[in-house]
Protein backbone atom coordinates (compact mmCIF):
# COMPACT_ATOMS: atom_id res chain seq x y z
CA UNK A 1 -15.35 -43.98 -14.73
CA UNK A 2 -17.48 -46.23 -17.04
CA UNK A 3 -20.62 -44.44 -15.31
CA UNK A 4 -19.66 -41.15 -15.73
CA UNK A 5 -18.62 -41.35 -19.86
CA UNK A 6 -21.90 -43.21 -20.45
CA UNK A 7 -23.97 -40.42 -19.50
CA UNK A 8 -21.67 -37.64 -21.21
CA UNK A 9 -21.83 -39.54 -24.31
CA UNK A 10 -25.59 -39.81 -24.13
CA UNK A 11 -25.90 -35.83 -23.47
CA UNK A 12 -23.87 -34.82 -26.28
CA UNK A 13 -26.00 -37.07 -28.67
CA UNK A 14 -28.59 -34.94 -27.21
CA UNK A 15 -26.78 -32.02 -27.62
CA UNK A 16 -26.19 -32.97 -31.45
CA UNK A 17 -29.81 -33.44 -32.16
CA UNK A 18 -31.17 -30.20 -30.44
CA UNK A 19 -28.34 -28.43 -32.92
CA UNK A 20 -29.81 -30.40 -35.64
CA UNK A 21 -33.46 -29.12 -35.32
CA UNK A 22 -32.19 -25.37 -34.29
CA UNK A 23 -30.09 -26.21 -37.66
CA UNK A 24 -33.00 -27.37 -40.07
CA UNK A 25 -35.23 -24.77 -38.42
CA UNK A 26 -32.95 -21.72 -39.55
CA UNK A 27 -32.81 -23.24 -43.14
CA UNK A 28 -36.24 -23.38 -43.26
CA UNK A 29 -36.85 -19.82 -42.26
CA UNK A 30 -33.93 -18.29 -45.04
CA UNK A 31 -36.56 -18.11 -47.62
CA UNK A 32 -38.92 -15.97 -45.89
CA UNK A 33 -36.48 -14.03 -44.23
CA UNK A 34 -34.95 -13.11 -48.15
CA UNK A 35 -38.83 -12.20 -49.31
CA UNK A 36 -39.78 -10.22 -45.90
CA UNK A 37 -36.76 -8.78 -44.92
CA UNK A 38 -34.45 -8.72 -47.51
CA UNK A 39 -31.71 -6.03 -45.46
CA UNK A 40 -31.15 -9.15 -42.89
CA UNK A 41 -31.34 -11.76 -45.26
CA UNK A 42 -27.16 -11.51 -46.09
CA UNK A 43 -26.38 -12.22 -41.99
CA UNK A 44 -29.01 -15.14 -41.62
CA UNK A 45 -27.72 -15.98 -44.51
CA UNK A 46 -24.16 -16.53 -43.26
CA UNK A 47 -25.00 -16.93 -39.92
CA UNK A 48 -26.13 -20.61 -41.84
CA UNK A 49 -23.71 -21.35 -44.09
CA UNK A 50 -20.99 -21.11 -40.91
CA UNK A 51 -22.84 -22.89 -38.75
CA UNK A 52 -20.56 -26.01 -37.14
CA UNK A 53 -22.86 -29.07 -35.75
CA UNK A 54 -19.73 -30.15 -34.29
CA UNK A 55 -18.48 -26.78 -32.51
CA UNK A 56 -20.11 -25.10 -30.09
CA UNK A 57 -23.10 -22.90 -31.24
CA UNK A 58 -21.96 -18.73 -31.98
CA UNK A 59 -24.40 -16.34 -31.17
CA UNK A 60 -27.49 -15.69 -32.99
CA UNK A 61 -27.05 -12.92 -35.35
CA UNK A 62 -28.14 -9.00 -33.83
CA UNK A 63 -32.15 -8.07 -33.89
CA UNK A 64 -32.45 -4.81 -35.31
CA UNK A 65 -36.45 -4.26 -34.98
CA UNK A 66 -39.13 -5.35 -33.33
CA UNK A 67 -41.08 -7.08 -36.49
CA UNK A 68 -37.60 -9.22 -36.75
CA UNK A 69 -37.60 -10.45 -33.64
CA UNK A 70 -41.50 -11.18 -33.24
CA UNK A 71 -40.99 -12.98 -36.38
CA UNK A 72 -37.83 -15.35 -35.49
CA UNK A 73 -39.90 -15.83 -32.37
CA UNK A 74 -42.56 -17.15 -34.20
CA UNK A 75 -40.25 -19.85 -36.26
CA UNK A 76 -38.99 -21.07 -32.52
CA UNK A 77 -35.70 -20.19 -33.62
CA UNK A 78 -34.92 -18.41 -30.10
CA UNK A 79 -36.40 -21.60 -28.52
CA UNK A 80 -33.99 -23.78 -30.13
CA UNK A 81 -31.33 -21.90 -30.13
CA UNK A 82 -31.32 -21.96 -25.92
CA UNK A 83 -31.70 -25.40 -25.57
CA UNK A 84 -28.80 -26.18 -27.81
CA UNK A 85 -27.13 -23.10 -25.38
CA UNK A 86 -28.53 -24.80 -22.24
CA UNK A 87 -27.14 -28.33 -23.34
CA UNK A 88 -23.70 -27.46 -24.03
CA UNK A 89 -23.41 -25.51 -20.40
CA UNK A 90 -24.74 -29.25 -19.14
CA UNK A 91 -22.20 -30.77 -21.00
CA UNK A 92 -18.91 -29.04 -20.08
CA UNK A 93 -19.57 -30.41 -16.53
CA UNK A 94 -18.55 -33.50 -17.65
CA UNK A 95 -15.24 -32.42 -18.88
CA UNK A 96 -13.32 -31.85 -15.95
CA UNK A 97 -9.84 -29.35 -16.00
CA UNK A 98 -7.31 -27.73 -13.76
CA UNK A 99 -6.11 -24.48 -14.43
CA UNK A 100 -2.60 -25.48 -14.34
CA UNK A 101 -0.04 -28.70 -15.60
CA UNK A 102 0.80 -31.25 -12.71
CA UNK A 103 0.24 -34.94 -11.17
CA UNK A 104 -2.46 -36.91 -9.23
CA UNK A 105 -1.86 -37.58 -5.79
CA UNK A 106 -4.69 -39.17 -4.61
CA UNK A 107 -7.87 -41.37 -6.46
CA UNK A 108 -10.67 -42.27 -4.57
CA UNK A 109 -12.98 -43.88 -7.81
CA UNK A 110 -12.58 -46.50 -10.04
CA UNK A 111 -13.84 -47.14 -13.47
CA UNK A 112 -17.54 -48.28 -12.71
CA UNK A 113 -18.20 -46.12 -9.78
CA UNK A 114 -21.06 -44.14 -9.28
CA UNK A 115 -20.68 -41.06 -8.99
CA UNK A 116 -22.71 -38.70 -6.66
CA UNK A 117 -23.08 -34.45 -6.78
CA UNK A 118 -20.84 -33.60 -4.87
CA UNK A 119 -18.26 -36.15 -4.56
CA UNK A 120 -14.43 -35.75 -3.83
CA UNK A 121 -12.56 -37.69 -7.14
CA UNK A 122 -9.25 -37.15 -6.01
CA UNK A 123 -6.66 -34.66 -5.50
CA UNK A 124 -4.44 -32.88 -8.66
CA UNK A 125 -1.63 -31.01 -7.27
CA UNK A 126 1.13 -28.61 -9.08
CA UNK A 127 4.36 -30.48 -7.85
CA UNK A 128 5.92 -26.39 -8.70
CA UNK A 129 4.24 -24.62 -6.49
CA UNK A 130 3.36 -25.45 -2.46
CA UNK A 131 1.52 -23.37 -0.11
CA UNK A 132 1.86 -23.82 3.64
CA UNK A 133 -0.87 -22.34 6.12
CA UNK A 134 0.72 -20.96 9.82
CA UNK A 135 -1.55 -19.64 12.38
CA UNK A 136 -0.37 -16.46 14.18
CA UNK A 137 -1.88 -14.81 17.43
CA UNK A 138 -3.84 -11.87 16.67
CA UNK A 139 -1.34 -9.54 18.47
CA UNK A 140 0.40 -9.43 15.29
CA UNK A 141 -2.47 -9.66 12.37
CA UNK A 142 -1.84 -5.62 11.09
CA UNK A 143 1.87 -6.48 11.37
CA UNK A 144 1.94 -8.92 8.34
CA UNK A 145 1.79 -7.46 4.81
CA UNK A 146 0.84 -10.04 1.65
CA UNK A 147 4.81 -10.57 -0.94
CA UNK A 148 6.40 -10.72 2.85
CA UNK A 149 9.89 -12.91 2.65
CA UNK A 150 9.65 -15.78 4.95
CA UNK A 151 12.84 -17.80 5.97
CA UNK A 152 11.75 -21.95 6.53
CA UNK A 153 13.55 -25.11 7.70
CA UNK A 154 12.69 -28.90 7.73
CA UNK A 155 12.06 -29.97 11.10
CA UNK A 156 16.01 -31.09 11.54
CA UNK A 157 16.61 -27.72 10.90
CA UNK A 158 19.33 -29.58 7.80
CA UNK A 159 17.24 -27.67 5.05
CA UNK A 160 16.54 -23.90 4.63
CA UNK A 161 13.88 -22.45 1.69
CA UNK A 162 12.58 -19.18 1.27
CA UNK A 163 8.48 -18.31 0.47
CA UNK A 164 6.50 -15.68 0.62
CA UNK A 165 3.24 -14.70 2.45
CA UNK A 166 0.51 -15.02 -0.56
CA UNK A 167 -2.50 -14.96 2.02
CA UNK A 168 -3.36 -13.23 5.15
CA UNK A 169 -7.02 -14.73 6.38
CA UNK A 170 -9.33 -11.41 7.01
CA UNK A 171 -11.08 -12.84 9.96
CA UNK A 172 -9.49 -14.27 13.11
CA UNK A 173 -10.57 -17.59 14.70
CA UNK A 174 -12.92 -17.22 17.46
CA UNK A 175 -11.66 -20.25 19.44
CA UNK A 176 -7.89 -20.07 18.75
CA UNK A 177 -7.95 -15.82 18.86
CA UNK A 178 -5.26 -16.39 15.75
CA UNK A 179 -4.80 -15.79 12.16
CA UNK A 180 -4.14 -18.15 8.96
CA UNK A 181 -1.19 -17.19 7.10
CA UNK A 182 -0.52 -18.60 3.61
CA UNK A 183 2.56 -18.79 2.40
CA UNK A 184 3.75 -20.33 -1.14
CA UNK A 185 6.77 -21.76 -1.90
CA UNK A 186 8.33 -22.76 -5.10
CA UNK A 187 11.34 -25.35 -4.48
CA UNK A 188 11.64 -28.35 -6.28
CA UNK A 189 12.89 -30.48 -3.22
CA UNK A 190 9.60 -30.10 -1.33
CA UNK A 191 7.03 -32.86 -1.31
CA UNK A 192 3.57 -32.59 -1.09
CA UNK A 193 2.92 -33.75 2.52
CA UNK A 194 6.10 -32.40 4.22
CA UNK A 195 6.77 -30.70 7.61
CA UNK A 196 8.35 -27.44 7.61
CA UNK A 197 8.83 -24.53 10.32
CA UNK A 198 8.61 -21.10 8.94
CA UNK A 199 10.01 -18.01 10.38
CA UNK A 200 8.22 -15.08 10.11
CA UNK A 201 9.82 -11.49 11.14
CA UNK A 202 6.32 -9.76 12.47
CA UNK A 203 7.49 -7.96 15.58
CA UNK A 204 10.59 -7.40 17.73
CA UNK A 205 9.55 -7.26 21.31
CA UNK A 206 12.12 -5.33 23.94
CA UNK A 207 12.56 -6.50 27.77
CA UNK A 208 10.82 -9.93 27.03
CA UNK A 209 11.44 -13.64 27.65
CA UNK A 210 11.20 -16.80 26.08
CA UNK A 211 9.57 -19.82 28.26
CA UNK A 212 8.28 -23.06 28.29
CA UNK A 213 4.70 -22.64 27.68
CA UNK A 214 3.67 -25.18 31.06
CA UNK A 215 5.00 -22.27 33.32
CA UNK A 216 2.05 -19.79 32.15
CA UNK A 217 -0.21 -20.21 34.52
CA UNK A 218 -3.93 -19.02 34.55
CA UNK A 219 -2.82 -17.03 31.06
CA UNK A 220 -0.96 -14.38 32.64
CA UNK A 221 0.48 -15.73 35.92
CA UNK A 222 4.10 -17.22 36.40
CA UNK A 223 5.99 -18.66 39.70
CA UNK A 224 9.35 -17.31 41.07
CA UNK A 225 11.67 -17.87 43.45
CA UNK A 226 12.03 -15.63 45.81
CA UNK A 227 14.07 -15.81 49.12
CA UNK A 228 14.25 -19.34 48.61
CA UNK A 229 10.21 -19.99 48.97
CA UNK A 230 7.86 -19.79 45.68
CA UNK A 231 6.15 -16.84 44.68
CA UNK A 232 3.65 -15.58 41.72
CA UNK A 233 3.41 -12.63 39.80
CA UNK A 234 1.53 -11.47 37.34
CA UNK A 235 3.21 -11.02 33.76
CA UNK A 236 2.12 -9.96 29.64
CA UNK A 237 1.92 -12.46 27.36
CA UNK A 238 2.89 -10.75 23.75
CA UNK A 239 3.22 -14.26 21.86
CA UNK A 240 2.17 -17.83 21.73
CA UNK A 241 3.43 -21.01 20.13
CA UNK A 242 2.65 -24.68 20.33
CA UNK A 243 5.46 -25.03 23.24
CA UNK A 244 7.02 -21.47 23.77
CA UNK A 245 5.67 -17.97 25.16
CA UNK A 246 7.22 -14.56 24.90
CA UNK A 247 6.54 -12.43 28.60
CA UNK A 248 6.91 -9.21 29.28
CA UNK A 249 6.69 -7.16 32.66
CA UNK A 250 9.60 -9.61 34.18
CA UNK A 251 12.12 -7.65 36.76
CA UNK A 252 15.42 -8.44 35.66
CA UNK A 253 16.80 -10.75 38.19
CA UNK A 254 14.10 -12.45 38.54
CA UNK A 255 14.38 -16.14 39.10
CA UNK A 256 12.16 -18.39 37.51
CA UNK A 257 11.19 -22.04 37.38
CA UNK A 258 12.79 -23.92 34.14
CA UNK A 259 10.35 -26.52 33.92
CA UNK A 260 7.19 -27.35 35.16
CA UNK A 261 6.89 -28.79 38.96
CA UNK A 262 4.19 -31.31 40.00
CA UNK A 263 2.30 -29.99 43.16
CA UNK A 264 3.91 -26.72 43.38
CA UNK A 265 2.66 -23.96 45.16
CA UNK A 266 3.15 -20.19 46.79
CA UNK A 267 5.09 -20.59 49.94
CA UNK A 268 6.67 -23.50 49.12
CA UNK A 269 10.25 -24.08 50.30
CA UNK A 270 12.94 -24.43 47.51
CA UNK A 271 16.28 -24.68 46.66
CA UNK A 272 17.97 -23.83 43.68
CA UNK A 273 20.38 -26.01 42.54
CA UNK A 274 22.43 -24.08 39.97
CA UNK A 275 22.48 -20.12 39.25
CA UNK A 276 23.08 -18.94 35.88
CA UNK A 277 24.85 -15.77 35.80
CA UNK A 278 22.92 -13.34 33.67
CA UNK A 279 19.92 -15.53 33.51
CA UNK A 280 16.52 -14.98 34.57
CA UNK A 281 15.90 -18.94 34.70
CA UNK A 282 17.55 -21.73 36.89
CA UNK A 283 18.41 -25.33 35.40
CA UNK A 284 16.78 -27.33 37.71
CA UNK A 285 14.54 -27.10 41.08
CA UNK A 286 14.63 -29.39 44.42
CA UNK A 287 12.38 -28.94 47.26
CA UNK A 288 13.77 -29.25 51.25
């Protein structure tokens, strides 16, 4: 980024010369400070001879009275001394670091490019490390705690890898009603970019079902067969997923539709083609 070196190179030039005149301004100070103050001379002294144009500027050595300090004012030492301070904070900002070893992924500039605040460069990853977000329904946000096992699978379910919850979001999302879980997982078969289902133990539910997620209707209402003609009843939902919904407040016995039916309503006239024994659901549905 030819843009972006130029103009570092031409702050720390500035940077140099602002040390420069902080520099000859000390040197010119030493002898007064040795005939005025001769108990601070020795730490001005060496304050000087260690000073590094080429390192980054050490603190000015301690005040100890008023008269000192009104008199270092005077030389603008304090005044140089904060630009050359001010400078260098400018100039780490072109220097730019992660906090950990790994690759680049993505790079959106090219040598030449301007460069505007604010900017996205690219995108540095740590290959060691990945952290996958789940949302949850907020039934079960006190029931996760953060260092929480979590089992996970690739989406052929040919793969299995184990993480743990790093994160649990303190606010819950106001459209969704759920919660973002983070959890990180160190395998070195993952790629950044991959699919993966996690499992998360949060809650056992008793006396509930699994459905398909099309057969909750109006958020709490379901249809059943009953005496061969559809019915609805009112149910619980305890949890959500993108395709699947745990009820509660089902009668056992109950016979329910397996998938969702086109035009259906109460009173309608059914037949079921094929009872499962111990089942609360039937395979398929025909009307007369």
């Amino acid at each position: 980024m030819q843009a972006m070196v130029q103009a570092g190179e031409e702050h720390y030039a500035n940077l140099q010369a602002q040390k420069s005149i902080l520099f000859n301004a000390l040197t010119a100070v030493i002898p007064d400070i040795q005939l005025d103050f001769p108990n601070e001379y020795v730490k001005w002294q060496t304050y000087l001879k260690h000073f590094d144009i080429d390192k980054p500027i050490k603190n000015l050595p301690e005040i100890n009275s008023d008269k000192e300090k009104f008199f270092i004012s005077g030389r603008g030492i304090f005044s140089a001394y904060y630009n050359v301070k001010n400078l260098e904070v400018k100039l780490s900002k072109y220097t730019l670091s992660a906090p950990f070893d790994g690759i680049l992924t993505e790079t959106l500039v090219n040598q030449g490019t301007l460069i505007r605040p604010g900017q996205k460069l690219g995108e540095f990853i740590d290959p060691s490390i990945y952290e996958m977000e789940v949302s949850l329904s907020k039934t079960f946000a006190s029931l996760l705690d953060v260092g929480e096992t979590v089992e996970l699978n690739n989406l052929e379910h040919t793969k299995k890898y184990s993480g743990i919850v790093s994160r649990v979001n303190g606010s819950i999302n106001s459209a969704t009603q759920t919660i973002d879980v983070y959890i990180e997982i160190k395998n070195s078969n993952l790629k950044e970019g991959m699919y993966l289902e996690a499992n998360l133990n949060a809650k056992k539910e008793k006396n509930a079902i699994e459905i398909n997620r099309g057969l909750l209707l109006d958020e709490n209402k379901i249809f059943i067969v009953r005496d061969s003609v559809l019915d609805m009843i009112d149910v619980r939902p305890v949890y959500f997923s993108d395709t699947k919904v745990v009820l509660k407040e089902i009668p056992d016995g109950t016979i329910i539709l397996s998938s969702p039916f086109p035009g259906a309503y109460v009173g309608m006239m059914v037949k079921p083609l094929q009872v499962q024994k111990e089942s609360t659901s039937i395979k398929s549905n025909k009307t007369k």
